[in-house]
PDB file of N, CA and C in Angstrom:
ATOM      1  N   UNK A   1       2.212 -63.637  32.232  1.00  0.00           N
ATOM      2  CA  UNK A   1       2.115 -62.202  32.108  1.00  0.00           C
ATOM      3  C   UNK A   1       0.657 -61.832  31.869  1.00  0.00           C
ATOM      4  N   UNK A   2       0.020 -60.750  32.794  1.00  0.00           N
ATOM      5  CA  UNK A   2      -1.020 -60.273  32.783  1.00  0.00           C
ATOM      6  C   UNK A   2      -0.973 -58.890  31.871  1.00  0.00           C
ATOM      7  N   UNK A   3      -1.967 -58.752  30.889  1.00  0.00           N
ATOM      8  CA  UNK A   3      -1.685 -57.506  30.350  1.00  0.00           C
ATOM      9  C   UNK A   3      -3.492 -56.721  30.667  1.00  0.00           C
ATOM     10  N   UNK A   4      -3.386 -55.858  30.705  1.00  0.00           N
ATOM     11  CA  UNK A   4      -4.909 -54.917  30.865  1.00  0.00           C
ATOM     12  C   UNK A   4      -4.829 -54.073  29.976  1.00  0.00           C
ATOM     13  N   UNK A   5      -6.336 -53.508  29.278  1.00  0.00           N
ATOM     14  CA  UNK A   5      -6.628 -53.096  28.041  1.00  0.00           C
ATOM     15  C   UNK A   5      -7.512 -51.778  28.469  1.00  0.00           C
ATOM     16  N   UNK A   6      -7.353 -50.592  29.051  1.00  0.00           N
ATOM     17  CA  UNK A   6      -8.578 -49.870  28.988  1.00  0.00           C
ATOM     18  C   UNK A   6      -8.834 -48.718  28.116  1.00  0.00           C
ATOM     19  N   UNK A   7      -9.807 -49.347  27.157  1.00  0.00           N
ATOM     20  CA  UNK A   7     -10.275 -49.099  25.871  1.00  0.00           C
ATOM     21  C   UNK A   7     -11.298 -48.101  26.416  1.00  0.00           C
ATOM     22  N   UNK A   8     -11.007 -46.809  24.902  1.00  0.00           N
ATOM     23  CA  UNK A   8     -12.272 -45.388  25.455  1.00  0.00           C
ATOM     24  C   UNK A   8     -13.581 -46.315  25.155  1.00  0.00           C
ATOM     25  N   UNK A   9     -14.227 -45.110  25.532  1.00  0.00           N
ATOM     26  CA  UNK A   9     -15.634 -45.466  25.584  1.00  0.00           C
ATOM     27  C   UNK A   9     -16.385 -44.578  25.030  1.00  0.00           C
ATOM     28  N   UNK A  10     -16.012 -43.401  25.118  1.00  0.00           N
ATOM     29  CA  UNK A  10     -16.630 -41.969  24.128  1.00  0.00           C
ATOM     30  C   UNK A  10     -16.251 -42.525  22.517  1.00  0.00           C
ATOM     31  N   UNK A  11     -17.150 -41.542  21.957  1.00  0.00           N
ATOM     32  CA  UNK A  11     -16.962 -41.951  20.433  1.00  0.00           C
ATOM     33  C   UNK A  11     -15.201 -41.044  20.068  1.00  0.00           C
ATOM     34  N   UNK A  12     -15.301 -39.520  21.008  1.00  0.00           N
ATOM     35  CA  UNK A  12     -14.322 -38.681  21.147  1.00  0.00           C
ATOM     36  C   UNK A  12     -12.930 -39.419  20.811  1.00  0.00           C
ATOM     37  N   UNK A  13     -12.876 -40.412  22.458  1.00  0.00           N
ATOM     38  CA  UNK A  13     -11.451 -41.155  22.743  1.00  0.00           C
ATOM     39  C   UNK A  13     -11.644 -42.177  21.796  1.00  0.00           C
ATOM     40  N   UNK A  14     -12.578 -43.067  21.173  1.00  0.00           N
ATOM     41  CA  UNK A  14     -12.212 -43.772  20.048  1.00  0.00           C
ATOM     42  C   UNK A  14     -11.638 -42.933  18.699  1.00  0.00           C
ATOM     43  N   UNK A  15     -11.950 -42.320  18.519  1.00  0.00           N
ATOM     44  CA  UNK A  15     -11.863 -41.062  17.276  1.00  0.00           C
ATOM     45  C   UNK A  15     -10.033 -40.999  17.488  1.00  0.00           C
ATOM     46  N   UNK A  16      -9.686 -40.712  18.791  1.00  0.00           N
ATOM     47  CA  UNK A  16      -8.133 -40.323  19.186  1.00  0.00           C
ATOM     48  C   UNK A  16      -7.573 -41.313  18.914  1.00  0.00           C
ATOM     49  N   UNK A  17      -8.021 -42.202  20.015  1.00  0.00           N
ATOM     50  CA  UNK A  17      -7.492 -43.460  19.883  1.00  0.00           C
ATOM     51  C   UNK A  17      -6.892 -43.860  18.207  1.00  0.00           C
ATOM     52  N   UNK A  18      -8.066 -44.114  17.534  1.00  0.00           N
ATOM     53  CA  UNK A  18      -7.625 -44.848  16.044  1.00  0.00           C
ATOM     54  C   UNK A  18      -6.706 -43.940  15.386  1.00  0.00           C
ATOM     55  N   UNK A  19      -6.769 -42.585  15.268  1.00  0.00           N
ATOM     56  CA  UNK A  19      -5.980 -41.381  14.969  1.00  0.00           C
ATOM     57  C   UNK A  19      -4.151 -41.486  15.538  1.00  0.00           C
ATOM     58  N   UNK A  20      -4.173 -42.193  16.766  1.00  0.00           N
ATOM     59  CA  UNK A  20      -2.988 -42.736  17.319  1.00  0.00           C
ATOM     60  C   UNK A  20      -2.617 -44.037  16.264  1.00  0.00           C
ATOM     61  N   UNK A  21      -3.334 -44.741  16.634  1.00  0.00           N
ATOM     62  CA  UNK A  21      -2.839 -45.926  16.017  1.00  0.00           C
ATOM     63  C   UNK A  21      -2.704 -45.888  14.793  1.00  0.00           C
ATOM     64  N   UNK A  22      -2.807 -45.014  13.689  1.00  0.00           N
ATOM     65  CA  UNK A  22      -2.743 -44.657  12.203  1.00  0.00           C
ATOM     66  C   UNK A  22      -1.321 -44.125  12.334  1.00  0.00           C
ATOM     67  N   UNK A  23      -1.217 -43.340  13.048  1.00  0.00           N
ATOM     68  CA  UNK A  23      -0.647 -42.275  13.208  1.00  0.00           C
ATOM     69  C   UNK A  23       0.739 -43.373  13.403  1.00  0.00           C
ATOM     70  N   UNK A  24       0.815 -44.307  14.607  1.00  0.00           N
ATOM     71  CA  UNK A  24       1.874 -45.487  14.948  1.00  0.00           C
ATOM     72  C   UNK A  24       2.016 -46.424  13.886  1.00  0.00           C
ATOM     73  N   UNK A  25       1.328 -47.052  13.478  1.00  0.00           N
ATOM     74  CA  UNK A  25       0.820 -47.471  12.010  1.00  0.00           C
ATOM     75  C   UNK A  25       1.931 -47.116  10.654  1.00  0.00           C
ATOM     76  N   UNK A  26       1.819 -45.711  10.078  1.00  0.00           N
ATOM     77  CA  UNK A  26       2.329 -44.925   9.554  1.00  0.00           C
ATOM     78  C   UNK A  26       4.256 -44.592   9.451  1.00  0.00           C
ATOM     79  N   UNK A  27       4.478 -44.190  10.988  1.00  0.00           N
ATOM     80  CA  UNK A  27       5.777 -44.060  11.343  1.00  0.00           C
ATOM     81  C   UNK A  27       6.537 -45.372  11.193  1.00  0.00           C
ATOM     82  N   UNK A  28       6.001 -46.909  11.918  1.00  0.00           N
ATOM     83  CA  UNK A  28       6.776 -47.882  11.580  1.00  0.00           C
ATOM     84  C   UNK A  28       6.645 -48.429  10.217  1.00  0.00           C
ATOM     85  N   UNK A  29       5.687 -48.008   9.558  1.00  0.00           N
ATOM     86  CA  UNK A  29       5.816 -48.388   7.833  1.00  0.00           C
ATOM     87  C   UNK A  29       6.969 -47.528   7.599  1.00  0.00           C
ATOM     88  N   UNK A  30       7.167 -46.048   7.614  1.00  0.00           N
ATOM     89  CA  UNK A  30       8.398 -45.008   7.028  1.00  0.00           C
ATOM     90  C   UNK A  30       9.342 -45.898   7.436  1.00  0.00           C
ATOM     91  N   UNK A  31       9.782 -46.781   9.090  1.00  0.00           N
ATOM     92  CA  UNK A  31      11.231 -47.012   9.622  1.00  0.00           C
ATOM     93  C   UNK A  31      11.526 -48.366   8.646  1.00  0.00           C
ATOM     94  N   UNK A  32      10.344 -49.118   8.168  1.00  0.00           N
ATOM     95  CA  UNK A  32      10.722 -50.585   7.643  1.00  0.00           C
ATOM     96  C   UNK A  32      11.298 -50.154   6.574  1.00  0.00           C
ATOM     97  N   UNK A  33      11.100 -48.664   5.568  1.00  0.00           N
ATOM     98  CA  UNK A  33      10.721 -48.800   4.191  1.00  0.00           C
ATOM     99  C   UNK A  33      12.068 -48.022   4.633  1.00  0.00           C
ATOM    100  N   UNK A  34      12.748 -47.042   5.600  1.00  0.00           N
ATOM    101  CA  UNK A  34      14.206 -46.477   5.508  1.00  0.00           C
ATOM    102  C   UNK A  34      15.329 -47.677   5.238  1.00  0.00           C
ATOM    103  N   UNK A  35      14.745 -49.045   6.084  1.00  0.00           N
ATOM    104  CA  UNK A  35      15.515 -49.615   6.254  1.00  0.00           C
ATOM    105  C   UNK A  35      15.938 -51.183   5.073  1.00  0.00           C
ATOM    106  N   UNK A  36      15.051 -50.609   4.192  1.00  0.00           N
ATOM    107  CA  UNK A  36      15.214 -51.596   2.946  1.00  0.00           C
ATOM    108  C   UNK A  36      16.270 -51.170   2.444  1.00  0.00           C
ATOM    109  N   UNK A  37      16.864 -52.495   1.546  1.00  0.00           N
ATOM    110  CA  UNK A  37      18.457 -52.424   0.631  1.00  0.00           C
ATOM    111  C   UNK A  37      18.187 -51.845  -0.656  1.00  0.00           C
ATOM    112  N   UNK A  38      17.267 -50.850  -0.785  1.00  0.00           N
ATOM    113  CA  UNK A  38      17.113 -50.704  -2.230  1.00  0.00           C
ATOM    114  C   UNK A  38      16.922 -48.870  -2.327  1.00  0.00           C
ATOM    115  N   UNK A  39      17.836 -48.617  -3.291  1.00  0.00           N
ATOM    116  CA  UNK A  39      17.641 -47.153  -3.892  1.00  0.00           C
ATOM    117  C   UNK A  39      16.363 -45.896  -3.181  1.00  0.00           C
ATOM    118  N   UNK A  40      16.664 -44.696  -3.269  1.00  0.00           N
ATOM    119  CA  UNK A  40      15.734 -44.006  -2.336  1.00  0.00           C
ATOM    120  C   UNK A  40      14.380 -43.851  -3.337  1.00  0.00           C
ATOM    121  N   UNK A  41      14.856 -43.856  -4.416  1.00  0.00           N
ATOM    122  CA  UNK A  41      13.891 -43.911  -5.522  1.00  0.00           C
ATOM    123  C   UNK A  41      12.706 -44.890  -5.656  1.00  0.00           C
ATOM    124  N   UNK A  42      13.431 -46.672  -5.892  1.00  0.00           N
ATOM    125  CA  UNK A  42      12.161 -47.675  -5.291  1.00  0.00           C
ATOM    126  C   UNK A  42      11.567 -47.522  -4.011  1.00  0.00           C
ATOM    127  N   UNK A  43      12.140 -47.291  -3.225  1.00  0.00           N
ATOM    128  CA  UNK A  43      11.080 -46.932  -1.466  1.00  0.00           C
ATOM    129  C   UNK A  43      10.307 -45.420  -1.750  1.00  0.00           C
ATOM    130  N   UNK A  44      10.429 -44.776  -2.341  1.00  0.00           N
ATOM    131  CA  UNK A  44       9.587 -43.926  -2.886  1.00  0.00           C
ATOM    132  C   UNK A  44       8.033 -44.142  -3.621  1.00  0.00           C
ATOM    133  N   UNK A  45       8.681 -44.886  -4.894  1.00  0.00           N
ATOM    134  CA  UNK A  45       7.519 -45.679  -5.593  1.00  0.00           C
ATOM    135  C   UNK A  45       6.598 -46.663  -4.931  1.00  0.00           C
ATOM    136  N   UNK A  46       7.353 -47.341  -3.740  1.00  0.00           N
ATOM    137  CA  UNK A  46       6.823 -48.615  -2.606  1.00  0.00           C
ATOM    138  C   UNK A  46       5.974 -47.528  -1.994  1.00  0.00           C
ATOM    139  N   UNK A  47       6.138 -46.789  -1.254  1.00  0.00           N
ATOM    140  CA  UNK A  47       5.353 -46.311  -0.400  1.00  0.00           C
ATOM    141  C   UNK A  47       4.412 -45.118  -0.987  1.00  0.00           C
ATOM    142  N   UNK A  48       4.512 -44.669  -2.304  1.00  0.00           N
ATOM    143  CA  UNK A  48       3.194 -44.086  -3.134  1.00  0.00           C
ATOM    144  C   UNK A  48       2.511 -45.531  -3.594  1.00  0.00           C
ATOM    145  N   UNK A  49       2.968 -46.929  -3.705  1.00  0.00           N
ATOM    146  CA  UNK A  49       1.671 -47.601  -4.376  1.00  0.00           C
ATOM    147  C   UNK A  49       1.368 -47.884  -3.069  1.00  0.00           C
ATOM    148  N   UNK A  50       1.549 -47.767  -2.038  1.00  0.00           N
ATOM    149  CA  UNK A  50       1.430 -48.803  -0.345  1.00  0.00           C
ATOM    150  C   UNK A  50       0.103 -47.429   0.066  1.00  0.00           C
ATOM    151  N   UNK A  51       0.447 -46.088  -0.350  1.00  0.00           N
ATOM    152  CA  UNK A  51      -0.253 -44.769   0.262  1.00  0.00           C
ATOM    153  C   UNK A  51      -1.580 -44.799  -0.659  1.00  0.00           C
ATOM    154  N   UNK A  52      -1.663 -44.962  -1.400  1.00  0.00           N
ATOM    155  CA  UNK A  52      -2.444 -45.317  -2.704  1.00  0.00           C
ATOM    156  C   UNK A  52      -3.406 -46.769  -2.317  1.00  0.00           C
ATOM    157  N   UNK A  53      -3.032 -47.375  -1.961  1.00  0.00           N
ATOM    158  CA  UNK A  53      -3.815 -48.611  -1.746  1.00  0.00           C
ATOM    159  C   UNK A  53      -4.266 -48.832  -0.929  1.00  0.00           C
ATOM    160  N   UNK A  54      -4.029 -48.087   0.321  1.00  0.00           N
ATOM    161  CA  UNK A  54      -4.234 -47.960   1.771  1.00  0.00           C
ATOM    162  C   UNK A  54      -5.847 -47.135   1.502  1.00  0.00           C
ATOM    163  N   UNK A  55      -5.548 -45.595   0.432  1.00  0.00           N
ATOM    164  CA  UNK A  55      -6.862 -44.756   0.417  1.00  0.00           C
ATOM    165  C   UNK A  55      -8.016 -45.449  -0.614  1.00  0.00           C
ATOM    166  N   UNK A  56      -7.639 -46.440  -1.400  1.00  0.00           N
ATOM    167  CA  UNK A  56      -8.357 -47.601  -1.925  1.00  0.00           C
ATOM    168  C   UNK A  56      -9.057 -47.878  -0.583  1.00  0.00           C
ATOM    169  N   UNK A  57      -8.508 -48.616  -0.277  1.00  0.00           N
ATOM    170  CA  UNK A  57      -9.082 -49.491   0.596  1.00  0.00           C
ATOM    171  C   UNK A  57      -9.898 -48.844   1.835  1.00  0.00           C
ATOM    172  N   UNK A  58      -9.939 -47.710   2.484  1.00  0.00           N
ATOM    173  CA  UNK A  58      -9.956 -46.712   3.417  1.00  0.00           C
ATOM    174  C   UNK A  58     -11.383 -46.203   2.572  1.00  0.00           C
ATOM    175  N   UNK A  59     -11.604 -45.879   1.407  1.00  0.00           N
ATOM    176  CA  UNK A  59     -12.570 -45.509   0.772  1.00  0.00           C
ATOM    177  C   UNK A  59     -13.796 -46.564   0.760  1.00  0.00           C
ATOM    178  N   UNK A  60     -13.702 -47.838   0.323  1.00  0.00           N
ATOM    179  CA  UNK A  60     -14.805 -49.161   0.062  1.00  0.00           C
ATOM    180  C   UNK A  60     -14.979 -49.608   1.836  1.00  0.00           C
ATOM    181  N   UNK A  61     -13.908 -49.492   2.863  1.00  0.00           N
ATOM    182  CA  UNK A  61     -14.233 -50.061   4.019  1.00  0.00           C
ATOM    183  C   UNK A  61     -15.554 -49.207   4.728  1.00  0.00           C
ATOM    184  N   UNK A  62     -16.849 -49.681   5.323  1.00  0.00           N
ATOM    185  CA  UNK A  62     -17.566 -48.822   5.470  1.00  0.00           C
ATOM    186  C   UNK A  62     -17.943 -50.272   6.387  1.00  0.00           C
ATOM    187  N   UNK A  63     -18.479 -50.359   8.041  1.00  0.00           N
ATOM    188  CA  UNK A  63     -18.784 -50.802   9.371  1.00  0.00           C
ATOM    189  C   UNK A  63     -20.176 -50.377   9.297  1.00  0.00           C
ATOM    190  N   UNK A  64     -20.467 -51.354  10.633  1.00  0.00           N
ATOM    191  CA  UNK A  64     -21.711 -51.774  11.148  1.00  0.00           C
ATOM    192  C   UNK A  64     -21.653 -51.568  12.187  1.00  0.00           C
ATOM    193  N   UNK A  65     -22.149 -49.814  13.252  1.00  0.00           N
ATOM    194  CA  UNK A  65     -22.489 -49.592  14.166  1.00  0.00           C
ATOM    195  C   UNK A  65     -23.326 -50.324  15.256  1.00  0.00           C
ATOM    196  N   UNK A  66     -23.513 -50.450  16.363  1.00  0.00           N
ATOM    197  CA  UNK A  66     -24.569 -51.109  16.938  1.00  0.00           C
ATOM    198  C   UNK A  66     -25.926 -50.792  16.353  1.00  0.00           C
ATOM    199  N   UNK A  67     -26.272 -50.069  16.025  1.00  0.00           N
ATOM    200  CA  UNK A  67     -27.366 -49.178  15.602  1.00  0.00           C
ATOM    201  C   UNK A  67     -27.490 -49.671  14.609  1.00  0.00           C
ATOM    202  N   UNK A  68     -27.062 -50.385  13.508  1.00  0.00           N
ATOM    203  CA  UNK A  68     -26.916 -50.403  12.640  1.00  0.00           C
ATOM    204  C   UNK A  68     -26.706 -49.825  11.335  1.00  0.00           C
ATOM    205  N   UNK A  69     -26.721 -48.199  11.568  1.00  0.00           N
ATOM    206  CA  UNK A  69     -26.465 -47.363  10.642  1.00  0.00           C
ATOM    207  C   UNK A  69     -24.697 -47.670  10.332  1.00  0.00           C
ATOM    208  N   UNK A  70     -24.465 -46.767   9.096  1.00  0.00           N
ATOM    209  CA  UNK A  70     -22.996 -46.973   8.481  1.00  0.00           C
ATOM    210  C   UNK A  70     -21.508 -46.215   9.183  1.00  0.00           C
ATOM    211  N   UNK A  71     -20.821 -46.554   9.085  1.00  0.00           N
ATOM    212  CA  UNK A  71     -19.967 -45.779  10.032  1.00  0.00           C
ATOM    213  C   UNK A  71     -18.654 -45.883   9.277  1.00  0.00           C
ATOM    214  N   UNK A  72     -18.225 -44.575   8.292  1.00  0.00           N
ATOM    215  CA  UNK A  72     -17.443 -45.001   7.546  1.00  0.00           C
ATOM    216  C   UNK A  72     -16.435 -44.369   8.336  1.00  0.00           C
ATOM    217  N   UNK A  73     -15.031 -45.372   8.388  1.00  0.00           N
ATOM    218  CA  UNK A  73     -13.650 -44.998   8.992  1.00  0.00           C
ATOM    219  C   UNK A  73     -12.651 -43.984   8.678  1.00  0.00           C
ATOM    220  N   UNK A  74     -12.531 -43.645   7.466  1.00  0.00           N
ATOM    221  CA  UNK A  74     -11.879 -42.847   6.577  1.00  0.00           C
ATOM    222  C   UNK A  74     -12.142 -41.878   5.762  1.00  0.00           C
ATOM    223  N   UNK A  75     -12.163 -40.541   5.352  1.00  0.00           N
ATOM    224  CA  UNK A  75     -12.327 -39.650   4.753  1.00  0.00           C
ATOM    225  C   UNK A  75     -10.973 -39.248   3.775  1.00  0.00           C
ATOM    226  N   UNK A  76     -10.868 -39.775   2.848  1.00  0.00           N
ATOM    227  CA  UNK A  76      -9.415 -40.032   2.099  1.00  0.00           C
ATOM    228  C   UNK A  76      -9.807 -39.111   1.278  1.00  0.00           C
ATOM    229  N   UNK A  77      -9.075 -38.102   0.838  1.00  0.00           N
ATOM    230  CA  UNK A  77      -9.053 -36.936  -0.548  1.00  0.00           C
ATOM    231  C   UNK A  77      -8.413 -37.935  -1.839  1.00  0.00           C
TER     232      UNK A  77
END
């Protein structure tokens, strides 16, 4: 099986792009966490420490442009 990848090239369609994939990201975390055996209450608490740790982490992650200037991924409130 041959698979092909055509990845943007604007900063624009990367911007979308990752905005998708957060976005896909996101929805199959909600379907795993509907589909746990446990009270609506613990999948509640699971997915505020999971939302919480995600903007941890989303905050300290900060990239290395070609340019080498900083290019931080996330703008978390």
């Amino acid at each position: 099986m041959e698979v092909f990848l055509h990845l943007p090239k604007t900063e624009k369609g990367k911007a979308e792009l990752a905005e998708d994939l957060a976005l896909f990201h996101a929805e199959h975390a909600v379907e795993i966490l509907r589909k746990l055996p446990c009270p609506t209450e613990q999948k509640l608490k699971l997915l505020e420490a999971v939302v919480k740790d995600a903007r941890q982490q989303a905050k300290a992650r900060v990239h290395k442009n070609k340019s080498g200037s900083e290019l931080f991924l996330c703008e978390c409130q």
